[in-house]
PDB file of N, CA and C in Angstrom:
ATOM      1  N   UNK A   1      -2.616  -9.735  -2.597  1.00  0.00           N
ATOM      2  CA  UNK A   1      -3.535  -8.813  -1.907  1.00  0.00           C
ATOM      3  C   UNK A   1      -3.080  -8.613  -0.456  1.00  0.00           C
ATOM      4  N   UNK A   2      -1.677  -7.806  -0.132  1.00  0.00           N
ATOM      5  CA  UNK A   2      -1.271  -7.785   1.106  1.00  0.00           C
ATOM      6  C   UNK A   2      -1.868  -6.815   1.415  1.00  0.00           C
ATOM      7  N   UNK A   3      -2.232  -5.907   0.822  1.00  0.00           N
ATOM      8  CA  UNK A   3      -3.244  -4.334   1.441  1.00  0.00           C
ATOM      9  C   UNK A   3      -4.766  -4.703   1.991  1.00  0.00           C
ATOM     10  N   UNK A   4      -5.070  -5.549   1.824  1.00  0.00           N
ATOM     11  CA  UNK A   4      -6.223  -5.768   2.213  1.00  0.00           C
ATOM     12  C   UNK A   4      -6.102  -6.728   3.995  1.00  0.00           C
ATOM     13  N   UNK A   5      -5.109  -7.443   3.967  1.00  0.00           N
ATOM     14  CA  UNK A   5      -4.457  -7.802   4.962  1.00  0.00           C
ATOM     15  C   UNK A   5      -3.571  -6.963   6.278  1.00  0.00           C
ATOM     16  N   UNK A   6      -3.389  -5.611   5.331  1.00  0.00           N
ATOM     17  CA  UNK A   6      -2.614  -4.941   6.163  1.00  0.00           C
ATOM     18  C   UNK A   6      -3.832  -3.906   6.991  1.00  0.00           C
ATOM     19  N   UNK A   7      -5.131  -3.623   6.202  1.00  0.00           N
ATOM     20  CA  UNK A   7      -6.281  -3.427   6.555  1.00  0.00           C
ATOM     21  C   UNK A   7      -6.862  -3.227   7.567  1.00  0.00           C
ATOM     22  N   UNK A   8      -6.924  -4.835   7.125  1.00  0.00           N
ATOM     23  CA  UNK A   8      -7.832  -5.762   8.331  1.00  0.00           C
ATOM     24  C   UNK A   8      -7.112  -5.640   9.936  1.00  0.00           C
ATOM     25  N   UNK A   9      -5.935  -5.405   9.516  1.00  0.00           N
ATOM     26  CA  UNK A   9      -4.852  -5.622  10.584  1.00  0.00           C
ATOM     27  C   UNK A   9      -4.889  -4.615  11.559  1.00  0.00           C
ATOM     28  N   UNK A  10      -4.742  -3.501  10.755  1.00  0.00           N
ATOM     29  CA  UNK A  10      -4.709  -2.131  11.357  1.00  0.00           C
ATOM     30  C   UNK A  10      -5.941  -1.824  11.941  1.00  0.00           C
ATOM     31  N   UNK A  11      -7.173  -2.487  11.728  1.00  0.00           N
ATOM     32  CA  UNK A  11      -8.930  -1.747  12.630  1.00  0.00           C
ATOM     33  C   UNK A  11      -8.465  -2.681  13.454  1.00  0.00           C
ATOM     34  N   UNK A  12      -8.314  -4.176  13.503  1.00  0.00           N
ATOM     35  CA  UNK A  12      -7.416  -5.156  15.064  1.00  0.00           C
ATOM     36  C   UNK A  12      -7.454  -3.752  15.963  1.00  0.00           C
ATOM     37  N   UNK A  13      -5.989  -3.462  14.980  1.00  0.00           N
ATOM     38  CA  UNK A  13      -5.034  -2.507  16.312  1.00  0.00           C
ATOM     39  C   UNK A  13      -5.926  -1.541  17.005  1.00  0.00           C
ATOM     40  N   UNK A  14      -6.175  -0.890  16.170  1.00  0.00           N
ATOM     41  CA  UNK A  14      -7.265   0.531  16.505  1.00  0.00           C
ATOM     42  C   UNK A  14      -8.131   0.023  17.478  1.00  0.00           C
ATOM     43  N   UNK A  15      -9.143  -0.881  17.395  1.00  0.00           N
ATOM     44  CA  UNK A  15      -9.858  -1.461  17.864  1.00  0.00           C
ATOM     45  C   UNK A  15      -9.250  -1.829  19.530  1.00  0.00           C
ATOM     46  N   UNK A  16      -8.347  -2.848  19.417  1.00  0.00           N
ATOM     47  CA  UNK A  16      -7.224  -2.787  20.710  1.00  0.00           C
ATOM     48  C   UNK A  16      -6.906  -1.650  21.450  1.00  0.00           C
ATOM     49  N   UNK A  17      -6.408  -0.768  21.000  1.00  0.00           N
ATOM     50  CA  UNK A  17      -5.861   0.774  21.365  1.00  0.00           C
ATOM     51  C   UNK A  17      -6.382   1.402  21.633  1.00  0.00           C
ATOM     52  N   UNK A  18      -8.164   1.745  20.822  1.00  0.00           N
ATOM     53  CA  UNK A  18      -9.304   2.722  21.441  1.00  0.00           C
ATOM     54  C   UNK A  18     -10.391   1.516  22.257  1.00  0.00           C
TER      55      UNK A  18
END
């Protein structure tokens, strides 16, 4: 289940960035 990891990962970033 790396998509669910890659996910989670990516709202992090977004989250960071906006």
């Amino acid at each position: 289940l790396l998509s669910l990891t890659l996910f989670f990962s990516a709202a992090t970033w977004y989250q960071s960035y906006g």
